[in-house]
Protein backbone atom coordinates (compact mmCIF):
# COMPACT_ATOMS: atom_id res chain seq x y z
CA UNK A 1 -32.13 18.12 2.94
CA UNK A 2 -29.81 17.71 6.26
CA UNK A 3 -29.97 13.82 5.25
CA UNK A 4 -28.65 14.26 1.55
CA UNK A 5 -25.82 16.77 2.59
CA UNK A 6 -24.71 14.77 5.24
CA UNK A 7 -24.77 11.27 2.82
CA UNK A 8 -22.95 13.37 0.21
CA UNK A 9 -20.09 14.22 2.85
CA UNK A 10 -20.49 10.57 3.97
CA UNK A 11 -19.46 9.52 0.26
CA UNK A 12 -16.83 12.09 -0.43
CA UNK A 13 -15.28 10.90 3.15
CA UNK A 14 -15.22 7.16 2.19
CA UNK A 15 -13.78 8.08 -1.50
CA UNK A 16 -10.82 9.97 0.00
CA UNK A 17 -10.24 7.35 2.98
CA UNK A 18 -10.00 4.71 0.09
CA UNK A 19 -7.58 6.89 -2.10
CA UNK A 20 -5.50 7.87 1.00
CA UNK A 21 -5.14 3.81 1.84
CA UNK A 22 -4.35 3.19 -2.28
CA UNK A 23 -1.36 5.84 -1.65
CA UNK A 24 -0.40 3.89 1.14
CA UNK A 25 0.06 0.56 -0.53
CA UNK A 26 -2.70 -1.17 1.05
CA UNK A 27 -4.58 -4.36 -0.54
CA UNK A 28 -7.90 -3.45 -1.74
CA UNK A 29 -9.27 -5.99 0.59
CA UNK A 30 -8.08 -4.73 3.27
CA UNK A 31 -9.87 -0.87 2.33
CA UNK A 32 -12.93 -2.25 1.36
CA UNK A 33 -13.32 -3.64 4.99
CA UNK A 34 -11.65 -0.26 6.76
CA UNK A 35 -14.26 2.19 4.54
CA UNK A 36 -16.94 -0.92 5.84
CA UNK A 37 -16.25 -0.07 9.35
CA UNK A 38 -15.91 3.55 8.94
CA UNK A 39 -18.97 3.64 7.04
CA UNK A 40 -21.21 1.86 9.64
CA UNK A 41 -19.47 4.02 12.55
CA UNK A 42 -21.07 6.95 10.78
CA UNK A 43 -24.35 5.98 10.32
CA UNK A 44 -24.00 4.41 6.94
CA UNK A 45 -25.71 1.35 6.77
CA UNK A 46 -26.82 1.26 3.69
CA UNK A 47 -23.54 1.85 1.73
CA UNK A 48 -21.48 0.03 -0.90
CA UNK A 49 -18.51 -0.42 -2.43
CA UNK A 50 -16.15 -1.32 -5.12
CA UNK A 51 -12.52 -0.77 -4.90
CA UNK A 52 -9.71 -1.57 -7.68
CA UNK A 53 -6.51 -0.25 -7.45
CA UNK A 54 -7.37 3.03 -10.09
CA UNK A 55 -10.99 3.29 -10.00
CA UNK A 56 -13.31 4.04 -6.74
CA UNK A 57 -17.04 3.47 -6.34
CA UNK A 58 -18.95 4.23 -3.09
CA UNK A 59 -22.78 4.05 -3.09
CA UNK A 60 -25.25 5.07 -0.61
CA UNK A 61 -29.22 5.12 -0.11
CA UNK A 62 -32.00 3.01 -0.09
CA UNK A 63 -33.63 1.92 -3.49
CA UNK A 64 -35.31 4.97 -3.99
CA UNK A 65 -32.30 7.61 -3.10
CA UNK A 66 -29.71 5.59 -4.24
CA UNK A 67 -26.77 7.90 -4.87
CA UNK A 68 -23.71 7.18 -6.27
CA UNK A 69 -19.73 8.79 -5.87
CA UNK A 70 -16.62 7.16 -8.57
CA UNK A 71 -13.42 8.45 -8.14
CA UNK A 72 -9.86 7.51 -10.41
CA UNK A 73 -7.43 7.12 -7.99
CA UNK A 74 -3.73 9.00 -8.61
CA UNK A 75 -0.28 7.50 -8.61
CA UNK A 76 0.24 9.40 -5.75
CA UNK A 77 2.52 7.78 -3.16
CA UNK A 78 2.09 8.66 0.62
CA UNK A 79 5.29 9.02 2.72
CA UNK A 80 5.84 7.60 6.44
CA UNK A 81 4.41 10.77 8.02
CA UNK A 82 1.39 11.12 5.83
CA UNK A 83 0.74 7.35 6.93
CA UNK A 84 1.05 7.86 9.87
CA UNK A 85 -1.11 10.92 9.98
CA UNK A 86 -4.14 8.84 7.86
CA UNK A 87 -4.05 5.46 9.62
CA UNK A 88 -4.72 7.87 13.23
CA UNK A 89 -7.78 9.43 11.47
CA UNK A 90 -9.00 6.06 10.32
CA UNK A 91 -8.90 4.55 13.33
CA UNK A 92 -11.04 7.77 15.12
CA UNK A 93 -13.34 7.50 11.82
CA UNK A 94 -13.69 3.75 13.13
CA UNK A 95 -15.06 5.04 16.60
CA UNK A 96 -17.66 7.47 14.79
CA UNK A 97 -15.81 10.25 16.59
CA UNK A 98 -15.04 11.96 13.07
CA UNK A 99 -17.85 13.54 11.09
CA UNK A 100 -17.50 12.91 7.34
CA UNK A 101 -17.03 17.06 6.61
CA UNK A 102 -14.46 17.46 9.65
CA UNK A 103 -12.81 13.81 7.94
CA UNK A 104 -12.79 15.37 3.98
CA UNK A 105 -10.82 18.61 6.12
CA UNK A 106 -8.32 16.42 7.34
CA UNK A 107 -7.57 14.24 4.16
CA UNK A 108 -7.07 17.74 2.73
CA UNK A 109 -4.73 18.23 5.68
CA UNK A 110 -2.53 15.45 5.03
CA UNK A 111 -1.96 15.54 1.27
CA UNK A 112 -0.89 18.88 1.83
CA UNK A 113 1.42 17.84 4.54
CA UNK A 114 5.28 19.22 3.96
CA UNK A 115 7.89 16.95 4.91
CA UNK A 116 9.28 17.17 8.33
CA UNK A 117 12.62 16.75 7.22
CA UNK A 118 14.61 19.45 4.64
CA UNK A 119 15.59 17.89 0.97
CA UNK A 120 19.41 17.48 1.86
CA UNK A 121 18.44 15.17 5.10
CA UNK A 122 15.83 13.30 2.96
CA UNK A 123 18.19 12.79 0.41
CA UNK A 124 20.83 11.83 2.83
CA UNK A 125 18.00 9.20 4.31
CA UNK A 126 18.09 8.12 0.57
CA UNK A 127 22.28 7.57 0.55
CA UNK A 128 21.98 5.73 4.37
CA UNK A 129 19.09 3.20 3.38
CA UNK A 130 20.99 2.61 0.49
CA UNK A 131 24.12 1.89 2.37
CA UNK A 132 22.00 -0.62 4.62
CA UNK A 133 20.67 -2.62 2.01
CA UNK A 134 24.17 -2.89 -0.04
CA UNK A 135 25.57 -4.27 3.14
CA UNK A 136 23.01 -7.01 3.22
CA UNK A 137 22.97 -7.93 -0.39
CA UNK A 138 26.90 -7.29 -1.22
CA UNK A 139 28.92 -7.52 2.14
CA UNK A 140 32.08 -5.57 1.11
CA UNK A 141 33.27 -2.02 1.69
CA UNK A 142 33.71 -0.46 -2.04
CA UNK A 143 30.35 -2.18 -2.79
CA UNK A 144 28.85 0.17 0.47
CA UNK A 145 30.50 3.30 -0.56
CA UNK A 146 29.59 3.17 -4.35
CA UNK A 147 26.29 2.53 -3.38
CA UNK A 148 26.22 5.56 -1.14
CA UNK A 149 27.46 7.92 -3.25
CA UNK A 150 24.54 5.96 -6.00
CA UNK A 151 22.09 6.48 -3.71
CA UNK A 152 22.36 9.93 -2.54
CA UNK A 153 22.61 11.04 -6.33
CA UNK A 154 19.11 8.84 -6.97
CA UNK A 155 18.03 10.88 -3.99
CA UNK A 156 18.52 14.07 -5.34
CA UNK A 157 16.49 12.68 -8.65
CA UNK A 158 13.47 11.56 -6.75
CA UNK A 159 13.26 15.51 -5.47
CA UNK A 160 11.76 16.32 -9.10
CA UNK A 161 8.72 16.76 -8.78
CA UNK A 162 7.02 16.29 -11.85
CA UNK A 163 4.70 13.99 -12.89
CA UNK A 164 6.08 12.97 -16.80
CA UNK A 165 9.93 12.80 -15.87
CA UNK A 166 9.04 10.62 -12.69
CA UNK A 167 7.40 8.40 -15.51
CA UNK A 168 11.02 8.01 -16.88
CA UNK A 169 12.97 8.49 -13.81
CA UNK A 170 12.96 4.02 -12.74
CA UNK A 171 14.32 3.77 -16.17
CA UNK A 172 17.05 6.77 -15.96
CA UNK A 173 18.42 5.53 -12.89
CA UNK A 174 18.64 2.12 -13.95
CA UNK A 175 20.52 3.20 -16.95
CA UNK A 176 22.83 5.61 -14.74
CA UNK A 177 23.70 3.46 -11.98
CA UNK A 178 24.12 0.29 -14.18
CA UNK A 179 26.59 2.53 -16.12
CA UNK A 180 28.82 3.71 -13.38
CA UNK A 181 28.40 -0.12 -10.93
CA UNK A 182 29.59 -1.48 -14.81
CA UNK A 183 32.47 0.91 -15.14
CA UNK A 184 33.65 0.77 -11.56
CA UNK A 185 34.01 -3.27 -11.11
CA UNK A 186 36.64 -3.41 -14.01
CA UNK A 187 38.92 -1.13 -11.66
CA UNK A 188 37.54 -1.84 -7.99
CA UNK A 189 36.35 -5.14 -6.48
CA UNK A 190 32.72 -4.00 -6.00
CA UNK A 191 31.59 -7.50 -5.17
CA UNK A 192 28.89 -8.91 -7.60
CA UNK A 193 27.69 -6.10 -9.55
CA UNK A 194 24.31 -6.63 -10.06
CA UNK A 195 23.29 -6.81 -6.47
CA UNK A 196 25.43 -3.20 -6.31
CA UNK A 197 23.83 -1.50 -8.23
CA UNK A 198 20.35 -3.20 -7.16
CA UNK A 199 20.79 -1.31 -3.65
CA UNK A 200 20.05 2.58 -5.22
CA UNK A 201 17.22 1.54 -7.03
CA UNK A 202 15.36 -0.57 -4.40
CA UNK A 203 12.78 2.88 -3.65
CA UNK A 204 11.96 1.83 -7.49
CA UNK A 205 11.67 -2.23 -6.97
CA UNK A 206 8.01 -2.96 -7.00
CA UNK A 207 8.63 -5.68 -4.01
CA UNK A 208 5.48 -4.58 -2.45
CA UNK A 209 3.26 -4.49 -5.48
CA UNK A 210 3.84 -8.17 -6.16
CA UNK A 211 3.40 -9.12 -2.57
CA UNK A 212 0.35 -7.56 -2.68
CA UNK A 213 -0.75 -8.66 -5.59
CA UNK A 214 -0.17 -12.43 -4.77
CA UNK A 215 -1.92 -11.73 -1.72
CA UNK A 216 -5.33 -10.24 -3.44
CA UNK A 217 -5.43 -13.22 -5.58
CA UNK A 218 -5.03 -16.03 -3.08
CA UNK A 219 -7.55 -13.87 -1.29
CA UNK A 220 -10.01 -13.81 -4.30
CA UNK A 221 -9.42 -10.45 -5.31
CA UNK A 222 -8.57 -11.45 -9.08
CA UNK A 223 -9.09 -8.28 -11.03
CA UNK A 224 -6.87 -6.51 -8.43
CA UNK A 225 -4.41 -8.71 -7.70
CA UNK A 226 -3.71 -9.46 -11.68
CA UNK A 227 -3.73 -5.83 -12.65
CA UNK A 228 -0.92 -5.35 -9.52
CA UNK A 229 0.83 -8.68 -11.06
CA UNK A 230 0.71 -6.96 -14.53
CA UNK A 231 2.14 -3.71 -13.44
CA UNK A 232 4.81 -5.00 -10.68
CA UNK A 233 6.38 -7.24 -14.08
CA UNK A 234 6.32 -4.21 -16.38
CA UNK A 235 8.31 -2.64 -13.68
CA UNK A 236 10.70 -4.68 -13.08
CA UNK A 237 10.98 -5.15 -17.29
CA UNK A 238 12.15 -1.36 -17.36
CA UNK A 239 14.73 -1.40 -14.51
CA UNK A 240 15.96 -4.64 -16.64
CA UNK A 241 16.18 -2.85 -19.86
CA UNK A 242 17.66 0.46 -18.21
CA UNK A 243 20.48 -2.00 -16.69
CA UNK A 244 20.78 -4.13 -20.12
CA UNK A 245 20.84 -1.02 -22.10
CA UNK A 246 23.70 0.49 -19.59
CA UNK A 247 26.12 -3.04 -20.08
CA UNK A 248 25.12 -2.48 -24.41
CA UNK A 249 26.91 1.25 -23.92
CA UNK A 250 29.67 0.13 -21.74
CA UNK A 251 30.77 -3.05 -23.91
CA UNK A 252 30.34 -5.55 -20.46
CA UNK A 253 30.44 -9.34 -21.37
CA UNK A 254 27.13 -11.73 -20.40
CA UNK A 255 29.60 -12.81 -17.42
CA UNK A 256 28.83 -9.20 -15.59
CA UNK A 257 25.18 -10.23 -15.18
CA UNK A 258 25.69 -13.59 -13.25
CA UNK A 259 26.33 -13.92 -9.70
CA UNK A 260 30.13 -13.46 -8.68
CA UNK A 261 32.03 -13.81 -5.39
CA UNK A 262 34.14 -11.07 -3.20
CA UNK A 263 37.70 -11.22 -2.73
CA UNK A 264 37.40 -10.50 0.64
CA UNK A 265 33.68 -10.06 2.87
CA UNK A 266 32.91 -8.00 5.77
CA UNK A 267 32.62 -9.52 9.41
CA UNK A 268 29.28 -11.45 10.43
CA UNK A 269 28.03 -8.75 12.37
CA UNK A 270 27.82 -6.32 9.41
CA UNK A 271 24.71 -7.25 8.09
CA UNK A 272 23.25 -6.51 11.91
CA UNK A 273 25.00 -2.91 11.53
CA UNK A 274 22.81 -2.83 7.79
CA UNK A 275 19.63 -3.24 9.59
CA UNK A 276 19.94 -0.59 11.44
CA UNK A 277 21.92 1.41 9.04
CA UNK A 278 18.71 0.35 6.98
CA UNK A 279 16.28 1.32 9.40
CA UNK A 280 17.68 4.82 9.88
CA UNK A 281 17.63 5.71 6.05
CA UNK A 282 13.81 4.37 5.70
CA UNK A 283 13.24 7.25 8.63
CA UNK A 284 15.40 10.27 7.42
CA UNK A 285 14.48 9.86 3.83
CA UNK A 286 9.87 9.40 4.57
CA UNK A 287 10.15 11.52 6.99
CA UNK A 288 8.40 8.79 9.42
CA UNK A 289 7.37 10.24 12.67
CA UNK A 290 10.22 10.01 15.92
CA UNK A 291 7.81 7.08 17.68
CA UNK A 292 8.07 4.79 14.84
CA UNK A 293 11.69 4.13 14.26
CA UNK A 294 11.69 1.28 17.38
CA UNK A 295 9.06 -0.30 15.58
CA UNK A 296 10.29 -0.16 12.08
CA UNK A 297 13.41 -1.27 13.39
CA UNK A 298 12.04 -4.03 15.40
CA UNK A 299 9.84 -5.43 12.55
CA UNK A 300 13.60 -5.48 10.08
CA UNK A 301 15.27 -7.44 12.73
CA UNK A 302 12.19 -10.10 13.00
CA UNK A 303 12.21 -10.09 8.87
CA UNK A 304 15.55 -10.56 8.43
CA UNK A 305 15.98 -13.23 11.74
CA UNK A 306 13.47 -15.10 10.18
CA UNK A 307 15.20 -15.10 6.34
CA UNK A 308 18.02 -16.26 8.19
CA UNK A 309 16.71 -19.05 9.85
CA UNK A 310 14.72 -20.80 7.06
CA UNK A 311 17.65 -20.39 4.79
CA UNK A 312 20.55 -21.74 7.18
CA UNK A 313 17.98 -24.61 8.63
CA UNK A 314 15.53 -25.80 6.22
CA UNK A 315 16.52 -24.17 2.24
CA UNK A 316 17.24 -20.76 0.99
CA UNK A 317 13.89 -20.91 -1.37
CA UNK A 318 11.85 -20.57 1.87
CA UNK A 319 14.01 -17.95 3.56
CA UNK A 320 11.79 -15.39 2.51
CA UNK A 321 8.60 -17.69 3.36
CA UNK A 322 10.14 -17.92 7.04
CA UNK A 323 10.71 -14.03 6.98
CA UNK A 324 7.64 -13.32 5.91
CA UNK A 325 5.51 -15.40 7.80
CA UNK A 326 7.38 -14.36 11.22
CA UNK A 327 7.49 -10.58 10.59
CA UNK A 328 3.25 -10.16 9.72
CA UNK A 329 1.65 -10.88 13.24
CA UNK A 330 4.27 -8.44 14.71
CA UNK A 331 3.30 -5.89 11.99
CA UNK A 332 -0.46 -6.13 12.91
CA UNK A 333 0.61 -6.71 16.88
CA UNK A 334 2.51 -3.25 16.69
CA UNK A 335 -0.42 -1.43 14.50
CA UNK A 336 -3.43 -2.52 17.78
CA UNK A 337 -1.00 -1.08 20.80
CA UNK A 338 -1.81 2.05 21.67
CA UNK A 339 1.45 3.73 20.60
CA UNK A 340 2.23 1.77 17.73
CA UNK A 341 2.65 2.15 13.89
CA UNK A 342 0.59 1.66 11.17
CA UNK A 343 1.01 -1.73 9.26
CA UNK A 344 1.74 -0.12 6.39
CA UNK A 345 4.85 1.92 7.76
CA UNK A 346 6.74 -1.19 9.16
CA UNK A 347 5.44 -3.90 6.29
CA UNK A 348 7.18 -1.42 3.19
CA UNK A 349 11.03 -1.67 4.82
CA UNK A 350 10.62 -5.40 5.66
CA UNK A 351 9.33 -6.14 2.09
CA UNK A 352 12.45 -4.52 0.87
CA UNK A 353 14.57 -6.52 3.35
CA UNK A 354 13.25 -9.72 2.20
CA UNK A 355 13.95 -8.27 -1.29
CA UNK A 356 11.35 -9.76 -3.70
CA UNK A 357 11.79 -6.63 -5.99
CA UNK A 358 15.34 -7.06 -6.01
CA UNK A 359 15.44 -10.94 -6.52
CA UNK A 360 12.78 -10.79 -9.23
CA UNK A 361 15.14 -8.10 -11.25
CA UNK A 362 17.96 -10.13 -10.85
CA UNK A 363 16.50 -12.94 -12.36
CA UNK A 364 15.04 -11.18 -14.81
CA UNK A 365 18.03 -9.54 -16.03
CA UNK A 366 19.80 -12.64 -16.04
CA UNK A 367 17.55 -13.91 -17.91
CA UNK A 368 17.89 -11.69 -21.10
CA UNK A 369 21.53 -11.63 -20.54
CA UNK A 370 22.79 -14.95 -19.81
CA UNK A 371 22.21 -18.74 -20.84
CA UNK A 372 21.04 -19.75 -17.84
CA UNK A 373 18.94 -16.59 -16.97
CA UNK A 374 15.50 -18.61 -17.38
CA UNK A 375 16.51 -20.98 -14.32
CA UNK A 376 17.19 -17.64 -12.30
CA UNK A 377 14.62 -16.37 -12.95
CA UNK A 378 12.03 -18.92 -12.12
CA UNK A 379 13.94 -19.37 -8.59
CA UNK A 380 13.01 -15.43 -8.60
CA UNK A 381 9.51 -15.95 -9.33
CA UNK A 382 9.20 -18.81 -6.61
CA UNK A 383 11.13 -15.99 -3.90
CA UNK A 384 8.60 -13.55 -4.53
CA UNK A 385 5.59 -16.34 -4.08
CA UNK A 386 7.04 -17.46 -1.35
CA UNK A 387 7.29 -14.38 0.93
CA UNK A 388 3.77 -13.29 -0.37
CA UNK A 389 2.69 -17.02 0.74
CA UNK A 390 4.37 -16.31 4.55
CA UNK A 391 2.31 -12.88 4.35
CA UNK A 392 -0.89 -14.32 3.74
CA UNK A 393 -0.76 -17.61 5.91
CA UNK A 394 1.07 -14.72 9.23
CA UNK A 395 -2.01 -12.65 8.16
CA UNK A 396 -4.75 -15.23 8.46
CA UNK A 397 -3.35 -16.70 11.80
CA UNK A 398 -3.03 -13.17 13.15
CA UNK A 399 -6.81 -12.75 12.41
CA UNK A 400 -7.58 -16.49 14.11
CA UNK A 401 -6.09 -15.63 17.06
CA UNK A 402 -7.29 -11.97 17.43
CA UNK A 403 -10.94 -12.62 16.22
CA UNK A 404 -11.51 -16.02 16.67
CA UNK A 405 -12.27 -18.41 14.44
CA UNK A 406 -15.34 -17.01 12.30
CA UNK A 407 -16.44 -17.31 8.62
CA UNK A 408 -15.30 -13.52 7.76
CA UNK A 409 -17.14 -14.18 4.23
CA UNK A 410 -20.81 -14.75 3.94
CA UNK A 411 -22.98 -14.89 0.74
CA UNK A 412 -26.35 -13.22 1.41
CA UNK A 413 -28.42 -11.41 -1.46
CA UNK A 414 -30.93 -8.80 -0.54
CA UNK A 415 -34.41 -9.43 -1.06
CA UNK A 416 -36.45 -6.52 -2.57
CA UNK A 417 -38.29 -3.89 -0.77
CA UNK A 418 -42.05 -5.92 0.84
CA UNK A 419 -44.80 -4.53 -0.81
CA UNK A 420 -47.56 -2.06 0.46
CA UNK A 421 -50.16 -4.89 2.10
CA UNK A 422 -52.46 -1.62 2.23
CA UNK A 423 -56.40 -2.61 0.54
CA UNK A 424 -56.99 -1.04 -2.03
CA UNK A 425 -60.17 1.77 -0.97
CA UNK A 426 -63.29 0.34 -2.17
CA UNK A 427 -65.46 2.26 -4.67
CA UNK A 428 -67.66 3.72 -1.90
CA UNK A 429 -64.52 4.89 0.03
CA UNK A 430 -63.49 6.77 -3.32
CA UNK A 431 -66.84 8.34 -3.56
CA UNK A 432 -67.40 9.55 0.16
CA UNK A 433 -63.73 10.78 0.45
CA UNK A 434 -65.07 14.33 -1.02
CA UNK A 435 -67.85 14.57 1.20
CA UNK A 436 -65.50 14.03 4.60
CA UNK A 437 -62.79 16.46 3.40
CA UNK A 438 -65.92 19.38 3.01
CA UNK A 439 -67.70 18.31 6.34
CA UNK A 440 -64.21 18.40 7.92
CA UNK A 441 -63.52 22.10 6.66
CA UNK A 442 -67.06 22.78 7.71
CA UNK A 443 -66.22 21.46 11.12
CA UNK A 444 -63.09 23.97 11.48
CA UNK A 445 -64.84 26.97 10.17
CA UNK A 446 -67.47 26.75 12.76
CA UNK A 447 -64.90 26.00 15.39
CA UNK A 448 -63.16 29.13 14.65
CA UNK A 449 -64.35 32.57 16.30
CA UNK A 450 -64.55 35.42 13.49
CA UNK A 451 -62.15 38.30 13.52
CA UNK A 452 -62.79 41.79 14.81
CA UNK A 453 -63.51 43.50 11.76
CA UNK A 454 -66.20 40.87 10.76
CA UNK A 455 -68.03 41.51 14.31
């Protein structure tokens, strides 16, 4: 009974590691092997598993207790400190030092977490990161302040809690701060007006989502990586029709929507100042833990040094290849020190420096807007491919180096269970069994002395 409890706790452990990792933004690839390891840790041999980005399957037991645990897995979204707090219990899990019951307690734990920070610094985090970004993708000083003041009033949406209007919300704030960028750059040289108003809304841009999902399916992971392909587009389709819908209301011409120059551009060591300015609003507004700021802050600079380079020395299409490709081993290099951060906290903030959110809902917005919107948009599409090509190739050379050189993939079915070589008992065997079993209880009753009162 100890076995069945303890293989029930086992499955419940493994369900709500896998969930915790979906919150996180993690490639299903990537859980199946962590709940792998943290399964065999704990005595699980004989476990199995199917993940998918909404559905969960573990099973456990040999053919004849075969038991099986399926779980739907939430929209929930995990911030920096409940990353954190999950990656440090999976890697114990890994070890075997946590058993499945104390593991379930702790998952518990950290979905319950409160954030570290109050609403008004969190939302504040929301203005600053907004800031940073504007001063990356629209260098001027009205662009920076409107999308401050943008992004601390999308900060103070994002505090609603509830699940239908947060259904709504990408599409709201699209509308709203497409409305006021629109209104604002026929009075006040915002810079190009799309990329302005791009800045508040990048905690909406499903940049990640498509990197990942380009990543499951060169990896093989087609059902996955399609489904996260499917749903990244859709998203970026609503921002487009909030923004479209907002230049429909305020009259703007199909000129609005293509790319225009400043009047006048901040100094070269402004976009610098954005990293950091960056780095500081990813930590005040997910509440990431004090240690990880130097790393999240380090991975941005090797990101956007690396964007930089391939676009000034071989062509802006790769930037984001070059970026991406540079800033992956140093993600999984600061994730194995001792004192590092999860992957997952320092890959989010570089995808949104390498912007493939934002580039894909450029293009498509020029591409329902203006004549020339298709061509944009294609160079979009081939952005987005690109940095998810430098995250696969940085992850597969971080894995040569750090585990050799070994065929991670083997195909292998297991054979059925041998059959009993036991003879059948012959028909004298049958017949004499009845005679031993009364000449053995014969045997005992002899062998035993007879009570007092029989005496």
């Amino acid at each position: 009974m100890t076995d069945v409890v303890d293989r029930s706790a086992l499955r419940q452990f493994l369900l709500g590691l896998a969930q915790g990792m979906n919150a996180s933004a993690e490639s299903v690839d990537r859980i199946r092997d962590t709940i792998a390891e943290v399964a065999r840790a704990s005595g699980g041999d004989d476990t199995d598993f199917v993940v998918l980005p909404t559905i969960i399957i573990v099973e456990t037991g040999d053919e004849e207790e075969e038991r099986v645990a399926i779980r739907s897995a939430t929209n929930a979204s995990f911030r920096f400190d409940q990353i954190a707090a999950l990656y440090e219990l999976i890697a114990q899990a890994r070890t075997g030092a946590v058993a499945p019951r104390d593991g379930i307690r702790r998952l518990n734990e950290i979905g319950a977490m409160r954030p570290r920070l109050g609403w008004f610094t969190r939302t504040l985090g929301h203005a600053i990161l907004t800031t940073g970004l504007a001063l990356l993708l629209a260098p001027t000083w009205q662009g920076a302040t409107v999308a401050f003041v943008l992004g601390f009033g999308i900060g103070l949406l994002k505090l609603v809690r509830s699940p239908t209007l947060q259904l709504i919300m990408p599409i709201a704030a699209a509308f709203v701060c497409a409305t006021a960028v629109f209104l604002l750059a026929e009075a006040v040289e915002v810079g190009d007006p799309i990329r302005v108003l791009i800045a508040p809304l990048v905690t909406f841009l499903p940049g990640g989502v498509l990197t990942t999902a380009t990543v499951e399916l060169a990896a093989g992971q087609m059902i996955s990586g399609a489904s996260r392909l499917v749903y990244g587009f859709v998203q970026l389709a609503l921002l487009a029709f909030g923004i479209l819908a907002a230049g429909a209301v305020v009259g703007v011409s199909s000129d609005s929507y293509e790319p225009l120059d400043a009047s006048s551009f901040l100094p070269w060591w402004v976009p610098l100042l954005g990293i950091l300015v960056f780095a500081l609003g990813n930590y005040l507004h997910f509440s990431a833990p004090p240690s990880t700021f130097g790393w999240v802050l380090l991975a941005l600079v090797v990101a956007y040094v690396g964007q930089w380079a391939g676009t000034e020395f071989i062509d802006p299409a790769v930037g984001g290849f070059v970026g991406a490709l540079a800033v992956t081993p140093v993600v999984f290099w600061i994730a194995g020190l001792r004192h590092g951060a999860p992957s997952q906290l320092t890959f989010l903030p570089a995808f949104w420096l390498l912007v493939p959110g934002a580039a894909g809902l450029v293009g498509l917005t020029e591409a329902f807007a203006t004549d020339n919107g298709l061509a944009d948009f294609a160079a979009a599409l081939v952005s987005v491919m690109s940095i998810a090509l430098g995250v696969l190739i940085g992850t597969a050379l971080y894995r040569v180096v750090h585990h050799g050189a070994e065929e991670f993939v083997q195909f292998a079915v297991a054979p059925p269970p041998a059959p009993d070589d036991t003879p059948a008992p012959t028909l004298w065997q049958r017949l004499a069994h009845p005679l031993r079993r009364v000449a053995r209880r014969v045997g005992r009753a002899e062998r035993t002395p007879p009570r007092p009162d029989q005496r």
